[in-house]
C-alpha atoms as a PDB file:
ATOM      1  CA  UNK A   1     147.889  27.016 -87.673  1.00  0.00           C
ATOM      2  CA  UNK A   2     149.403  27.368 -90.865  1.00  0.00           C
ATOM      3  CA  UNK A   3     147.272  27.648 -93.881  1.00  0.00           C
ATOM      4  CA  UNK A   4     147.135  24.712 -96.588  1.00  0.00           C
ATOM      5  CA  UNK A   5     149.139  26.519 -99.204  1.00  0.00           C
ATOM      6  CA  UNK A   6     152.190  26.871 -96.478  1.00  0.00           C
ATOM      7  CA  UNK A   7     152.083  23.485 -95.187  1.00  0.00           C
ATOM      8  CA  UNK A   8     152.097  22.400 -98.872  1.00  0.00           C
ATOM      9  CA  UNK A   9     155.172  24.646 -99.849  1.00  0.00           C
ATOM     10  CA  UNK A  10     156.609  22.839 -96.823  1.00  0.00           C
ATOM     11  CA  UNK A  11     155.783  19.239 -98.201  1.00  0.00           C
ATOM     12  CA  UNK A  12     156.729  19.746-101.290  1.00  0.00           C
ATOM     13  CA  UNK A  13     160.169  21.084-100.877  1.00  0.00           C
ATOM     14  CA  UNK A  14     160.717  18.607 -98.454  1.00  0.00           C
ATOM     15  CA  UNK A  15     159.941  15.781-101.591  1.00  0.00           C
ATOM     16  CA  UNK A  16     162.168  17.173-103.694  1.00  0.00           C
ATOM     17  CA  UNK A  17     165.121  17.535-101.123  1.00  0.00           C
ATOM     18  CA  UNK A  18     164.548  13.657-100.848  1.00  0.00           C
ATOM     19  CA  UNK A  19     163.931  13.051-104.501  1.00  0.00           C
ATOM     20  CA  UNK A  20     167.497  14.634-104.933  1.00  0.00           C
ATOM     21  CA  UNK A  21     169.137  12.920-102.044  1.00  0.00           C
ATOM     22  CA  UNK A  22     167.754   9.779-104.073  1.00  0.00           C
ATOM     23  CA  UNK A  23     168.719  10.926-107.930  1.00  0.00           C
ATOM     24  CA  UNK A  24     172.167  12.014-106.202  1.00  0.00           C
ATOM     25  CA  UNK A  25     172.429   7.887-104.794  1.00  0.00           C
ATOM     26  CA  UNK A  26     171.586   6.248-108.063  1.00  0.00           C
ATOM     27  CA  UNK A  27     167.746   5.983-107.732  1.00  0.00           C
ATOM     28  CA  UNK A  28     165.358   7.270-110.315  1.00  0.00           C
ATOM     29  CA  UNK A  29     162.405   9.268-108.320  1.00  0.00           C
ATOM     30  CA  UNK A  30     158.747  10.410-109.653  1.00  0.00           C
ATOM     31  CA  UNK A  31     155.958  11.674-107.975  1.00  0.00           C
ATOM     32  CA  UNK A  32     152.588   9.369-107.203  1.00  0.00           C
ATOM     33  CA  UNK A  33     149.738   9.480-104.734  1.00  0.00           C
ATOM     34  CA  UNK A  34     147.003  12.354-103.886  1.00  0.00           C
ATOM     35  CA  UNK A  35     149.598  15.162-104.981  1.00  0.00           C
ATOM     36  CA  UNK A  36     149.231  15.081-108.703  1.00  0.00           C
ATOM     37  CA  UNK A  37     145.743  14.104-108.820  1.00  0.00           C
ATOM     38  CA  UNK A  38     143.414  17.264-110.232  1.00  0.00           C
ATOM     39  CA  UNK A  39     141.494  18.546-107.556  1.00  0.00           C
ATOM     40  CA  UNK A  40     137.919  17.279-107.624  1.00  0.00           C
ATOM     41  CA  UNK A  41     139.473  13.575-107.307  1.00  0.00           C
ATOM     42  CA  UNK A  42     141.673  14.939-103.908  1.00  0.00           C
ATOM     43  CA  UNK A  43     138.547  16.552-102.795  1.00  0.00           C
ATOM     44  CA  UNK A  44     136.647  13.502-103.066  1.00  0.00           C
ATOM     45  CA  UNK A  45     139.479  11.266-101.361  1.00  0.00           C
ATOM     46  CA  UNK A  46     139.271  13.843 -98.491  1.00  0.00           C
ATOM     47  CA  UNK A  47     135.960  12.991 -97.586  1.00  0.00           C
ATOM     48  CA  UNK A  48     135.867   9.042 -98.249  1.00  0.00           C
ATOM     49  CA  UNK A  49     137.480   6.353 -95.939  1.00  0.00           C
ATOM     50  CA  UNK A  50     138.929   4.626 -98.476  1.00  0.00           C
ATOM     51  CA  UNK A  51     142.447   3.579 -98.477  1.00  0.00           C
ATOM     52  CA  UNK A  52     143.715   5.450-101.258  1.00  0.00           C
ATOM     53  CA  UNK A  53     143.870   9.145 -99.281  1.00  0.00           C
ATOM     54  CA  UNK A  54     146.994   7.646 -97.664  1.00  0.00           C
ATOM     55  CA  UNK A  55     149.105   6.434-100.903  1.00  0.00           C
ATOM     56  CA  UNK A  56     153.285   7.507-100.833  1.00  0.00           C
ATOM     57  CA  UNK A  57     154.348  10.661-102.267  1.00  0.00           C
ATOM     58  CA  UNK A  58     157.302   9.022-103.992  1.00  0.00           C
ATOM     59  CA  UNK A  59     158.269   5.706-106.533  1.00  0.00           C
ATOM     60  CA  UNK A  60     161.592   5.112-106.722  1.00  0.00           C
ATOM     61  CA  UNK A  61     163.450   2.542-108.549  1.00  0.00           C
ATOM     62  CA  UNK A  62     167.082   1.315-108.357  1.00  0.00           C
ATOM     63  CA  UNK A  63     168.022  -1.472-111.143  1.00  0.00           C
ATOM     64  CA  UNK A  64     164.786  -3.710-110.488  1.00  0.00           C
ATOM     65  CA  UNK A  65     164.498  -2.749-107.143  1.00  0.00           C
ATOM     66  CA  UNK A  66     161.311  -0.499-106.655  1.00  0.00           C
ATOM     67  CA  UNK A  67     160.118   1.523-103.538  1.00  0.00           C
ATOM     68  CA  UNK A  68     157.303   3.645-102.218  1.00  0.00           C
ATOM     69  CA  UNK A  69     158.026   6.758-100.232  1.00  0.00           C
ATOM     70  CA  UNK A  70     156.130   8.338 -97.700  1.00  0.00           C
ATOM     71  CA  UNK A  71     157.968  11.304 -97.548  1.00  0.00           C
ATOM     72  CA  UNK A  72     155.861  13.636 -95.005  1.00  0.00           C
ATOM     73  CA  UNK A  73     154.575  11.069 -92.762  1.00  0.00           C
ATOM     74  CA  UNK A  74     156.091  12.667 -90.055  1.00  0.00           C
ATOM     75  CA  UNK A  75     155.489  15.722 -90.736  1.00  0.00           C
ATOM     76  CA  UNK A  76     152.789  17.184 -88.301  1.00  0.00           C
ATOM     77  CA  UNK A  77     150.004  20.331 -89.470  1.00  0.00           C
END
């Protein structure tokens, strides 16, 4: 199994690849969710059952229209 930092690299260059796709159709992208939280906070998430571990990777917004992506939810470990 691939370690954590590979699988990451993997995530995250598959988030930008769809925050470009996005900037490239008119939508303005920024991170959210577990990604840029410091690390004691995603440690803690890890190990709680709370619903926050599984919030999007993405927020986009088009004009007023605002949407939350999930970009690696298919994306297997």
């Amino acid at each position: 199994m691939p370690s954590f930092q590979n699988r990451k690299a993997i995530g995250d260059a598959h988030e930008q690849r769809v925050t470009q796709e996005l900037n490239r159709r008119g939508w303005h992208v920024s991170r959210w969710g577990q990604g840029i939280l410091g690390e004691p906070v995603r440690y803690a998430l890890h190990r709680t059952s709370s619903s926050l571990r599984w919030t999007p990777d993405l927020i986009a917004a088009q004009g007023r229209q605002v949407v939350l992506i999930d970009c690696k939810s298919r994306m297997t470990s």
